[in-house]
N, C-alpha and C. Protein backbone atom coordinates (compact mmCIF):
# COMPACT_ATOMS: atom_id res chain seq x y z
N UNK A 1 52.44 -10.48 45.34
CA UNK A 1 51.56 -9.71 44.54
C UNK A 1 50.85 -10.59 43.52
N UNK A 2 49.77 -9.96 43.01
CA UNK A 2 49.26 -11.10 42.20
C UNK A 2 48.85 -10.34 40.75
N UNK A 3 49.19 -11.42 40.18
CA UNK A 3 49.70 -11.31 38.76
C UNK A 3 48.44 -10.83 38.10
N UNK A 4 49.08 -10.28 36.46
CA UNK A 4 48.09 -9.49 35.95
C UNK A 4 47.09 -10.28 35.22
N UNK A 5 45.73 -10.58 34.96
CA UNK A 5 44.83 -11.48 34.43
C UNK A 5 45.10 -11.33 33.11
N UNK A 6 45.08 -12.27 32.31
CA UNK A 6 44.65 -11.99 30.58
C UNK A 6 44.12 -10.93 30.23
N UNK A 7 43.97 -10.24 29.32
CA UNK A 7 43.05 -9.22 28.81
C UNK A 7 42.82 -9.19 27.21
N UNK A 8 43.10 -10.38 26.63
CA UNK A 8 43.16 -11.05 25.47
C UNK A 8 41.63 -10.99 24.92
N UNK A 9 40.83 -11.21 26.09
CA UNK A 9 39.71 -11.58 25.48
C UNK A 9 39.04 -10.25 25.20
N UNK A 10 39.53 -8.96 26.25
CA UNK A 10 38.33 -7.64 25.30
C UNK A 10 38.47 -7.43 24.18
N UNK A 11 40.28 -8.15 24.01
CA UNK A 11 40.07 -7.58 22.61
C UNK A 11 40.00 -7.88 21.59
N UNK A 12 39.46 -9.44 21.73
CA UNK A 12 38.96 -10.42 20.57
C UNK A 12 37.32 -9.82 20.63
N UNK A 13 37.07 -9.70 21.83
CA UNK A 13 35.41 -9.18 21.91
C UNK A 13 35.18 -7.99 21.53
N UNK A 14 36.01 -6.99 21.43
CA UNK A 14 35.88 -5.58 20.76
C UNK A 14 36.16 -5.91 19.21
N UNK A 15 36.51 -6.97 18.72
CA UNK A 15 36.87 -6.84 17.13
C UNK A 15 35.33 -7.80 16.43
N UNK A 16 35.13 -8.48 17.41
CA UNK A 16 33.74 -9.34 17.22
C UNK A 16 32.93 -8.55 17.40
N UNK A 17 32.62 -7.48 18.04
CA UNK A 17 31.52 -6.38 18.19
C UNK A 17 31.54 -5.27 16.80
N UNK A 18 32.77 -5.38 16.56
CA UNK A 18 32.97 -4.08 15.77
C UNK A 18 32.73 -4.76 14.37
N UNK A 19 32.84 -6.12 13.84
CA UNK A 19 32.85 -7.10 12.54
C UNK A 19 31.09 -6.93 12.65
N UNK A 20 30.47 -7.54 13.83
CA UNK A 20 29.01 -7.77 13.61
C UNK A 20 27.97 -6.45 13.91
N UNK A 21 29.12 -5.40 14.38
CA UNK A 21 28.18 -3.70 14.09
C UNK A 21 28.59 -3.49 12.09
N UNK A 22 29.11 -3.91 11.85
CA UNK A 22 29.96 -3.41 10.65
C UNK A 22 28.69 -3.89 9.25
N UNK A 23 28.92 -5.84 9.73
CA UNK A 23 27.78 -6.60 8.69
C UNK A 23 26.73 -6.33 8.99
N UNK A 24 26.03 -5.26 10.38
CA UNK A 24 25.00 -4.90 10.62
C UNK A 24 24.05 -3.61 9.96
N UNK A 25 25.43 -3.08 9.77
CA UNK A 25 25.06 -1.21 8.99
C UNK A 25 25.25 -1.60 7.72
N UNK A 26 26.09 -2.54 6.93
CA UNK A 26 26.23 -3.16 5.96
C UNK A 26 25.02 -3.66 5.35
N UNK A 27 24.15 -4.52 5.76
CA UNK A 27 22.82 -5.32 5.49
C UNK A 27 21.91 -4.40 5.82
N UNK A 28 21.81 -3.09 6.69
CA UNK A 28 20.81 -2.28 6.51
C UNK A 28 21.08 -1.07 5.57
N UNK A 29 22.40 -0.54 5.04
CA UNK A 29 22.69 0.27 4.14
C UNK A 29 21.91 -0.65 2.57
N UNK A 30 22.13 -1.76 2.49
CA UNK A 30 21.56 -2.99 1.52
C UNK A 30 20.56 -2.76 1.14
N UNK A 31 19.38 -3.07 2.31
CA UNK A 31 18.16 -3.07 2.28
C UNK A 31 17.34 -1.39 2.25
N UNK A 32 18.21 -0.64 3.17
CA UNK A 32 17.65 0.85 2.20
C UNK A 32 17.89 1.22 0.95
N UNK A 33 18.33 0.90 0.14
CA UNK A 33 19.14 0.92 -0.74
C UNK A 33 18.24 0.66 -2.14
N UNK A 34 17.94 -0.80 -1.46
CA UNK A 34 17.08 -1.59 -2.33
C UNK A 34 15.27 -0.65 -2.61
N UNK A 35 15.10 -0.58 -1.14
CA UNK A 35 14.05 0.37 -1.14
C UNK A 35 13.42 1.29 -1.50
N UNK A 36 14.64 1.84 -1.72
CA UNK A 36 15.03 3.71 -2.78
C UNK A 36 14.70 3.23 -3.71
N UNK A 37 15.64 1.71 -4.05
CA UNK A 37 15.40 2.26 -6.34
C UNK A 37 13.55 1.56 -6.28
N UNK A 38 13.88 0.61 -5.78
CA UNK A 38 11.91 0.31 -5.17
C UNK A 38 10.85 1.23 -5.84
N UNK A 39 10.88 2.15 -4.34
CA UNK A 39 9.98 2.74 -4.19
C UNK A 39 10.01 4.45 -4.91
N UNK A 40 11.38 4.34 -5.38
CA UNK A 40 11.59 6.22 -6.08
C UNK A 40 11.84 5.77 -7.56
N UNK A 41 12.98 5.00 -7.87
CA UNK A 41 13.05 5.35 -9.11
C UNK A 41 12.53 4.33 -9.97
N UNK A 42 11.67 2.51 -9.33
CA UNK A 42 11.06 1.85 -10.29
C UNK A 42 9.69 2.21 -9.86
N UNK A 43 8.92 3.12 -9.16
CA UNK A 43 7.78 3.57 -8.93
C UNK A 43 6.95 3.84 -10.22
N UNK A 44 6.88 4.19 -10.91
CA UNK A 44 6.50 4.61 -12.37
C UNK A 44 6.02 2.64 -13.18
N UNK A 45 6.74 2.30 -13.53
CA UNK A 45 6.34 0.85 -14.12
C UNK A 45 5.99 -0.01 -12.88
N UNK A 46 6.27 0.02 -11.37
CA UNK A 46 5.76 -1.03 -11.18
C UNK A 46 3.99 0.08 -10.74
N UNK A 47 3.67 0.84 -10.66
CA UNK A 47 1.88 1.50 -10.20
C UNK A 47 1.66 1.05 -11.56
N UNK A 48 2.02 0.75 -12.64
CA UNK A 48 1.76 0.45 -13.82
C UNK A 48 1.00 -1.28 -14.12
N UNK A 49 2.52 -1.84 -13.64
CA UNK A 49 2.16 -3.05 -13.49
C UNK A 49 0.83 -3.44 -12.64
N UNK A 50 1.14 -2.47 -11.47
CA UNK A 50 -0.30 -3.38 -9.86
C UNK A 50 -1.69 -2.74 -10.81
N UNK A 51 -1.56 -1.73 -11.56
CA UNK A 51 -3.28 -1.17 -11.79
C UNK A 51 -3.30 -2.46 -12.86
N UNK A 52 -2.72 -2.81 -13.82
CA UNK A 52 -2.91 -4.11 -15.17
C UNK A 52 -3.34 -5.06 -14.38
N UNK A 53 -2.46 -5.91 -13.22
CA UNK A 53 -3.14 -6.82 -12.65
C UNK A 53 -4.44 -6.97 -11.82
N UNK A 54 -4.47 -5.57 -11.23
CA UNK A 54 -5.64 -5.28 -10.00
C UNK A 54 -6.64 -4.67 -10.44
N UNK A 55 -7.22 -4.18 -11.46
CA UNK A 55 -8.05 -3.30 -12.03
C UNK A 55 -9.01 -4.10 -13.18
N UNK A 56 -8.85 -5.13 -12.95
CA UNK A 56 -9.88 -5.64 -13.91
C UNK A 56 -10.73 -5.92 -13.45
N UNK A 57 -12.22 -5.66 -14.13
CA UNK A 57 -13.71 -5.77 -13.13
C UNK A 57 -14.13 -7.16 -14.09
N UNK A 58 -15.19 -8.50 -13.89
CA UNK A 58 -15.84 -8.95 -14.54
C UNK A 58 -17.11 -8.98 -13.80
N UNK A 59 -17.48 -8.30 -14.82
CA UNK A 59 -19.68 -8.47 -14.41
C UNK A 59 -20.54 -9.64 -14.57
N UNK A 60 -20.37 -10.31 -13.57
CA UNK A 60 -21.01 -12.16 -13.43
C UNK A 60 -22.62 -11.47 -14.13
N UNK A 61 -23.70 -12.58 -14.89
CA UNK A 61 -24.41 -12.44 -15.40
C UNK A 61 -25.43 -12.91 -14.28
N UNK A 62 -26.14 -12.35 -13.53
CA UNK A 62 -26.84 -13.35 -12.44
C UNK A 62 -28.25 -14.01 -12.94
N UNK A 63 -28.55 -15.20 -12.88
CA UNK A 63 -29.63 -15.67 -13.33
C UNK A 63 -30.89 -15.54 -13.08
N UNK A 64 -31.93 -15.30 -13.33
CA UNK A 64 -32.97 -14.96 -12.98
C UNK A 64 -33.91 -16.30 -13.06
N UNK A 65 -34.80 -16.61 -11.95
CA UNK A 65 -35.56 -17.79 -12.14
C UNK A 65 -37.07 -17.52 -13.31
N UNK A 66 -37.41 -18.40 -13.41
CA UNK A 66 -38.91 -17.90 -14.32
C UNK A 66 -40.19 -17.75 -13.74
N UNK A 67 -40.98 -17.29 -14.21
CA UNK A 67 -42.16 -16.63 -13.73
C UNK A 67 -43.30 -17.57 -14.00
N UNK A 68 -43.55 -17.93 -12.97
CA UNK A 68 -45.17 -19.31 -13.36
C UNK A 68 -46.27 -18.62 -13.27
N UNK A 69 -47.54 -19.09 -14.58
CA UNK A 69 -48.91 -18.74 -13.51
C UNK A 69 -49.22 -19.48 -12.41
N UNK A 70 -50.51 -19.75 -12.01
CA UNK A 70 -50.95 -20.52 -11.17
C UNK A 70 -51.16 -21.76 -11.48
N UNK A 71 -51.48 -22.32 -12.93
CA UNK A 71 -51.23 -23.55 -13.33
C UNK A 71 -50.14 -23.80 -13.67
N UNK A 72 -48.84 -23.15 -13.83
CA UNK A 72 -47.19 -23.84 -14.18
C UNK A 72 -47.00 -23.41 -15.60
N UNK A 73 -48.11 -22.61 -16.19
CA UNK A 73 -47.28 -21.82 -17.20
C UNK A 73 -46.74 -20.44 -17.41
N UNK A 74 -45.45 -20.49 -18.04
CA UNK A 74 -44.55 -19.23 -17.83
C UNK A 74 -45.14 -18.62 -18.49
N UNK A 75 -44.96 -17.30 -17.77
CA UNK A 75 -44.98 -15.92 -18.04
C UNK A 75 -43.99 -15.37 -18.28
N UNK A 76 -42.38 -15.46 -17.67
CA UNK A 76 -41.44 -15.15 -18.29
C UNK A 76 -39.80 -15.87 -17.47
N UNK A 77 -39.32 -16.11 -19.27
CA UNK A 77 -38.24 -16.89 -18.40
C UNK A 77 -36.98 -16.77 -19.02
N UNK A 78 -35.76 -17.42 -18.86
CA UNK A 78 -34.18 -17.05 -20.00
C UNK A 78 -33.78 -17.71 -20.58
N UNK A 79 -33.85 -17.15 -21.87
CA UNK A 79 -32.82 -17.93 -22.92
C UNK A 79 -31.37 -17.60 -23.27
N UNK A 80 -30.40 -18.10 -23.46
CA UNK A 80 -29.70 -18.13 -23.89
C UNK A 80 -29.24 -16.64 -25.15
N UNK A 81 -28.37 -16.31 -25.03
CA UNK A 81 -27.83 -15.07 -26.41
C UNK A 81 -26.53 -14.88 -26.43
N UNK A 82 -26.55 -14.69 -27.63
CA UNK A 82 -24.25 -14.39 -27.23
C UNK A 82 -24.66 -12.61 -27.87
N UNK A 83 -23.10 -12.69 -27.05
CA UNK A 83 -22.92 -10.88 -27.02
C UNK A 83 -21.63 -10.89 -27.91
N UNK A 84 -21.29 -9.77 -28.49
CA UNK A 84 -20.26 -9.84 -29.47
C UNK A 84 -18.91 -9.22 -28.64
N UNK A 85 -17.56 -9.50 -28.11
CA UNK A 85 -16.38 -8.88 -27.38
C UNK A 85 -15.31 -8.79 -28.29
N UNK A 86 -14.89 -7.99 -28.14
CA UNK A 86 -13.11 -7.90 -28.83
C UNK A 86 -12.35 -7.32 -27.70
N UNK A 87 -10.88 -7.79 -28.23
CA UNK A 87 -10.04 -7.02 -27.18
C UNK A 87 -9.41 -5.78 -28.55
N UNK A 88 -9.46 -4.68 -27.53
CA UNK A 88 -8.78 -3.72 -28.35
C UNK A 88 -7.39 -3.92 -28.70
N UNK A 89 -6.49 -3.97 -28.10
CA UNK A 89 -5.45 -4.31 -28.40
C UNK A 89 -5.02 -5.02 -29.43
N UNK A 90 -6.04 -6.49 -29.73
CA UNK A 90 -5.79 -6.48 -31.08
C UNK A 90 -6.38 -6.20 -32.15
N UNK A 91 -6.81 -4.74 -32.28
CA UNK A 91 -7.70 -4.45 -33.64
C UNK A 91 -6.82 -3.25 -33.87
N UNK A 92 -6.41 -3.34 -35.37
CA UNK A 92 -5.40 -2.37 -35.98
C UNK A 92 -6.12 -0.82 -36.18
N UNK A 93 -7.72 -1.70 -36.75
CA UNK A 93 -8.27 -0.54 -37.36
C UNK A 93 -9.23 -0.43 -36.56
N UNK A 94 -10.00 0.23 -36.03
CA UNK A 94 -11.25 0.28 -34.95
C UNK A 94 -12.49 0.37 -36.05
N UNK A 95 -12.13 1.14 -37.03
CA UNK A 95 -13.10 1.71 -37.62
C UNK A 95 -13.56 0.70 -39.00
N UNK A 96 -13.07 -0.18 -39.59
CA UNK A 96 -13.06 -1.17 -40.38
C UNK A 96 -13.41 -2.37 -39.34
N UNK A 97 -13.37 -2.77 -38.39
CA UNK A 97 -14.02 -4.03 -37.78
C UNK A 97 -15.33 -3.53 -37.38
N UNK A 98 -15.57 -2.06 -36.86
CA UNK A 98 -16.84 -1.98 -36.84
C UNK A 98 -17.80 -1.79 -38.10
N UNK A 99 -17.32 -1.16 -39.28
CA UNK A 99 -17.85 -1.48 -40.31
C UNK A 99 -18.61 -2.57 -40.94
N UNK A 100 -17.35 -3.65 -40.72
CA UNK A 100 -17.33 -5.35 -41.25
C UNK A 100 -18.87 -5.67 -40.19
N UNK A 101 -18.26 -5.59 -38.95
CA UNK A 101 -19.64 -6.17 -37.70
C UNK A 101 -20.85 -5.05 -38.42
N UNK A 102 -20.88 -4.38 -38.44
CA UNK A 102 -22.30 -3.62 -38.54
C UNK A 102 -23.22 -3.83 -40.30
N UNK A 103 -21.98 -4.58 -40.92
CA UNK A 103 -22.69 -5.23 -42.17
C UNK A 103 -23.33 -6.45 -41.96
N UNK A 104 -22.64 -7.64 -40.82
CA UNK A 104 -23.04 -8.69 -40.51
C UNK A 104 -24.37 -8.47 -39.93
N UNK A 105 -24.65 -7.16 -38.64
CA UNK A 105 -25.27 -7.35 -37.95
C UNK A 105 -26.48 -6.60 -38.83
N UNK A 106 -26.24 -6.02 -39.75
CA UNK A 106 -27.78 -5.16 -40.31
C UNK A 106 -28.43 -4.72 -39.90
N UNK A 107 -28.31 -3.88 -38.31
CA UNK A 107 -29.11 -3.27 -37.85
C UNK A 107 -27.90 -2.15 -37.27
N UNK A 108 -27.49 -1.98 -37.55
CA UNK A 108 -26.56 -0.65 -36.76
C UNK A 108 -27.08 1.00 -37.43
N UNK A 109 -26.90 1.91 -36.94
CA UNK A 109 -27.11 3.10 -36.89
C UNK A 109 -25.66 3.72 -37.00
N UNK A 110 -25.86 5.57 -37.15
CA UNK A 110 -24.54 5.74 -36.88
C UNK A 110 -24.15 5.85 -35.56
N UNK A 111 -25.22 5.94 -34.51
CA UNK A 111 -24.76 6.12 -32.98
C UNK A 111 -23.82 4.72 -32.18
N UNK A 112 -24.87 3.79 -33.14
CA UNK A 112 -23.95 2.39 -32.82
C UNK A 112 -22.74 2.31 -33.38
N UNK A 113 -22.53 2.75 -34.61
CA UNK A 113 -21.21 2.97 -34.89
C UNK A 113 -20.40 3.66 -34.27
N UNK A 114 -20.74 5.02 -33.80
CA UNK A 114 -19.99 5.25 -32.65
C UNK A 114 -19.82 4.63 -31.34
N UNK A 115 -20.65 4.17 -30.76
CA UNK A 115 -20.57 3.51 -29.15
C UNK A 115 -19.32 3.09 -29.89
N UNK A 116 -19.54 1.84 -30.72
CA UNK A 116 -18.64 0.61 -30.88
C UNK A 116 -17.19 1.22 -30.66
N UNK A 117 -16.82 2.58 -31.73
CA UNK A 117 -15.63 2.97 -32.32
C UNK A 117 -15.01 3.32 -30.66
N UNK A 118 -15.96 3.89 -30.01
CA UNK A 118 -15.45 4.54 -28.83
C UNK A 118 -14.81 3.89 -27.80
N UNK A 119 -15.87 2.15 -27.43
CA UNK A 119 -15.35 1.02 -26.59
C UNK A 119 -14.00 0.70 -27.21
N UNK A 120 -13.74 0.50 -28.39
CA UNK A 120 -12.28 0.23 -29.06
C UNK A 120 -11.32 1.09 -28.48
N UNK A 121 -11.73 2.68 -28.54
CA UNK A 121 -10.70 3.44 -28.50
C UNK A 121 -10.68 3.70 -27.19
N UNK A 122 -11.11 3.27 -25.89
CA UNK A 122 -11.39 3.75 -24.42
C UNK A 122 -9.82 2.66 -23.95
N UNK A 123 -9.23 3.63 -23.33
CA UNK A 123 -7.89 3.27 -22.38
C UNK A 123 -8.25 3.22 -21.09
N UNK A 124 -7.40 2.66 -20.25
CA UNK A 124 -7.53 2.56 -18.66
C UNK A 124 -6.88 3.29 -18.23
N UNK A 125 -6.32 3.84 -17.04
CA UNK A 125 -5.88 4.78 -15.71
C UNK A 125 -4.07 4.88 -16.90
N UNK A 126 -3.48 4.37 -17.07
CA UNK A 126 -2.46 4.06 -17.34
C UNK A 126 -2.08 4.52 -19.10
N UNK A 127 -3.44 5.07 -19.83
CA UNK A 127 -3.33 5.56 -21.05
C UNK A 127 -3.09 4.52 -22.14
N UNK A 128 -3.04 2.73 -21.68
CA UNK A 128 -3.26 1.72 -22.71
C UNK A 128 -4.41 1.53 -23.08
N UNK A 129 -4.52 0.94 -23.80
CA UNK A 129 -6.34 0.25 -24.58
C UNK A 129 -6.40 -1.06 -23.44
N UNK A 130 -7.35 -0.59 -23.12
CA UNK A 130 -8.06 -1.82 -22.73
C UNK A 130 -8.25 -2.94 -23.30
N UNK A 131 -8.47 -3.65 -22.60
CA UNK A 131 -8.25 -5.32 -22.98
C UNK A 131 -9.60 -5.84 -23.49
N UNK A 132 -10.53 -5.61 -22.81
CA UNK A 132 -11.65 -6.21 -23.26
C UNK A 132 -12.77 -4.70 -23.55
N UNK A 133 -13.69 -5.22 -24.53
CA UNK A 133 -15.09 -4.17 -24.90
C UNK A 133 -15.91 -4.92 -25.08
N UNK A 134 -17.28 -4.71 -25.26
CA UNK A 134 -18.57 -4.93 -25.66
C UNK A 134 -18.59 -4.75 -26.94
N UNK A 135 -19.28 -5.17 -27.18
CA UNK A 135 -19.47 -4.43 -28.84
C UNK A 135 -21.34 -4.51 -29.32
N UNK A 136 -21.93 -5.66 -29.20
CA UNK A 136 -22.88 -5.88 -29.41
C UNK A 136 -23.17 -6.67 -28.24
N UNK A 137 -24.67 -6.53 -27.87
CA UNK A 137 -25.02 -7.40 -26.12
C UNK A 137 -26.13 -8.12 -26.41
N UNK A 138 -26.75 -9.37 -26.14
CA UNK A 138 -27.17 -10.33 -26.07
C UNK A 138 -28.45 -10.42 -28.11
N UNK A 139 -27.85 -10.76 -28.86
CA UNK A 139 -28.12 -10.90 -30.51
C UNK A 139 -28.86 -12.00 -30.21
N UNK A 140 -29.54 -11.54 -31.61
CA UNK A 140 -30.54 -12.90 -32.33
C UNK A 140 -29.56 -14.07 -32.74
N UNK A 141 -29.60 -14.99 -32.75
CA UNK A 141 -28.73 -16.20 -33.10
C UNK A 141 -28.62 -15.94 -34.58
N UNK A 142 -29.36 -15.82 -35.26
CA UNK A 142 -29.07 -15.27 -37.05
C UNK A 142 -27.49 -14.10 -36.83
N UNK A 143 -28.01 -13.30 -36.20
CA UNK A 143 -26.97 -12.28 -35.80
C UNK A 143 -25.68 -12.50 -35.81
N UNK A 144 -25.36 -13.56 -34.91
CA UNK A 144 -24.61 -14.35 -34.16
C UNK A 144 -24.09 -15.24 -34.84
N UNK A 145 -24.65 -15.76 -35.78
CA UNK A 145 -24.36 -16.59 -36.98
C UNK A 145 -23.67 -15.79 -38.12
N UNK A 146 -23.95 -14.71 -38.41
CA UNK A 146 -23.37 -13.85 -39.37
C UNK A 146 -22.17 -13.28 -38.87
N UNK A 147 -21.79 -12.96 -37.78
CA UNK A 147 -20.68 -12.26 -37.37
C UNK A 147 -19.58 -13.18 -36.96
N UNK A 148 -20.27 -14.59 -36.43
CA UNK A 148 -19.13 -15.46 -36.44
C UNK A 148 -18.62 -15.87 -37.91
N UNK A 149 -19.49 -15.75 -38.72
CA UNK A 149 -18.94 -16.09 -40.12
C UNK A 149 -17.90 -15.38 -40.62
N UNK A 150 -17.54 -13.97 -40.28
CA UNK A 150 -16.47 -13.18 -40.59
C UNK A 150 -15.52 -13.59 -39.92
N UNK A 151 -15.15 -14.61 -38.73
CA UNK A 151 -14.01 -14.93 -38.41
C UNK A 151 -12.70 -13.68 -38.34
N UNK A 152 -13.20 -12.99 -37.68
CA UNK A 152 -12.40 -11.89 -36.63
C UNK A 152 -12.09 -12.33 -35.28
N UNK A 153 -10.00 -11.91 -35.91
CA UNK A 153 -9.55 -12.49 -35.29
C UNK A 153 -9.11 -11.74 -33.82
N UNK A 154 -9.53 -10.50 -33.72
CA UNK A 154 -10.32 -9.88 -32.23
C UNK A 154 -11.34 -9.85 -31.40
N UNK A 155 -12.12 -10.47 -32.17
CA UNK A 155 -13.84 -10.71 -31.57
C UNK A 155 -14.09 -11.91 -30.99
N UNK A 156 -15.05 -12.03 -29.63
CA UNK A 156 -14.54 -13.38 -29.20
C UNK A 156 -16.36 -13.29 -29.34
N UNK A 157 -17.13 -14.38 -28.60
CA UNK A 157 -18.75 -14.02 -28.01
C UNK A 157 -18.23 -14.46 -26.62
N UNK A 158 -19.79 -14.23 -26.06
CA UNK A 158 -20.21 -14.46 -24.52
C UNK A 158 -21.54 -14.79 -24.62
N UNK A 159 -21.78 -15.92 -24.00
CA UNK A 159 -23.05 -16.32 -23.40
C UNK A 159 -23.49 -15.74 -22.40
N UNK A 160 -24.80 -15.08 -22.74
CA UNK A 160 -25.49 -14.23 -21.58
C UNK A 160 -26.82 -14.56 -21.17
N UNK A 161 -27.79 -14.11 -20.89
CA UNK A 161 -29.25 -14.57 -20.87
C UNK A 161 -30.04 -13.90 -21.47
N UNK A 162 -31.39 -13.90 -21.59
CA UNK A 162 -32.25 -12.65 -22.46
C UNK A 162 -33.08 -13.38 -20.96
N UNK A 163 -34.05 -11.98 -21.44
CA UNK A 163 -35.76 -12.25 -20.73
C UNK A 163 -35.92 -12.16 -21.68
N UNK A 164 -37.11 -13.57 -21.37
CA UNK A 164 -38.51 -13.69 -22.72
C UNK A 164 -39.54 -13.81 -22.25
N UNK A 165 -40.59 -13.25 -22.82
CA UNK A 165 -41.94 -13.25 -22.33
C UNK A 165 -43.19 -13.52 -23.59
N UNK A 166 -43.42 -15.07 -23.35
CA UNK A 166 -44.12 -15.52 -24.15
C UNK A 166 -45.38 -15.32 -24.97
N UNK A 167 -46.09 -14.04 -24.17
CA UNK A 167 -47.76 -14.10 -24.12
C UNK A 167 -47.38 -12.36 -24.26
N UNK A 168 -45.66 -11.70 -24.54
CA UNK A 168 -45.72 -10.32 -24.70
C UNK A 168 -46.46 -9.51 -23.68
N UNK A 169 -47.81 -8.74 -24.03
CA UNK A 169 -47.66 -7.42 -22.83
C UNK A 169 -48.61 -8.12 -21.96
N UNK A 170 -49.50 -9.52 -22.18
CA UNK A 170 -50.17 -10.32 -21.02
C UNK A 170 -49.89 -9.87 -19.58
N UNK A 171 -50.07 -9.37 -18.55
CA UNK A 171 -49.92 -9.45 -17.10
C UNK A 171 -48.60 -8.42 -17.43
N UNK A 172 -47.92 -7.58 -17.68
CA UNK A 172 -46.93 -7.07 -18.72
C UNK A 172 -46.30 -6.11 -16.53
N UNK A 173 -47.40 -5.60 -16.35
CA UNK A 173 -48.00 -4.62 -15.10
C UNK A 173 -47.38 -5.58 -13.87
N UNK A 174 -47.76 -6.69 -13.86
CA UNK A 174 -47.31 -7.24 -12.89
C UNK A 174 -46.14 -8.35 -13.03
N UNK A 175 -45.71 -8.29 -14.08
CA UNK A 175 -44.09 -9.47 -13.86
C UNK A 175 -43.09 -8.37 -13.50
């Protein structure tokens, strides 16, 4: 008769099947797991976080070439202007920096006083202040000179362009 074979090995191979089903439901119980606090319960701060990083627009200034007559003199072309920016975030008072700027600038109204107060106080999707505003857009260099003199420490400038038109309403119809 012939003898009975080993059978040693199913059942090293049934304990090796059952160890690597085990670290298998193990590492996917893990990774759902992880997913949940993910996607359910840190959902709230991180849509918070992606709109802060992903939601910022900047409006490139595009240049415009100049306008020749037929002999090579302009009719209209760009100079240079700074625009006045703050970040809201750091202005305590909205309503005292626009004050201060609208003494520098000597031409404000009360509507400009409002725009200004309003860009300060305007939040994003998320109910924070926004980071950056306008405040004043492309000034006389006197202007520009007076408001940097107040050295506010929220207000930054920006170099932008103007149109100028040398000869005023000349050809006014066709540039």
């Amino acid at each position: 008769m012939a003898e009975n074979p080993d059978q040693s090995w199913r059942k090293t191979l049934r304990r090796r099947l059952l160890v690597a089903t085990a670290g298998f439901v193990l590492w996917s119980v893990a990774i759902e797991a992880r997913l949940v606090y993910l996607q359910v319960i840190q959902h709230d701060k991180l849509v918070k976080e992606a709109l802060d990083q992903q939601s910022y627009v900047i409006d490139l200034d595009h240049k415009r070439g100049d306008i020749l007559d037929r002999h090579g003199n302009p009719l209209a072309y760009n100079v240079e202007a700074e625009s006045v920016v703050a970040n809201p975030r750091l202005v305590s008072n909205p309503e005292q920096l626009v004050e201060r700027l609208c003494q520098a600038l000597k031409d404000c109204d009360a509507s400009d006083r409002e725009k200004y107060i309003r860009n300060l106080k305007r939040t994003d999707e998320t109910g924070r202040l926004r980071a950056f505003a306008w405040l004043k857009r492309k000034m006389l260099p006197e202007q520009a000179a007076r408001v940097e003199a107040l050295k506010l420490k929220a207000v930054d400038f920006r170099k932008e362009t103007r149109r100028f038109y040398p000869n005023r309403d000349l050809a006014a119809h066709l540039i």
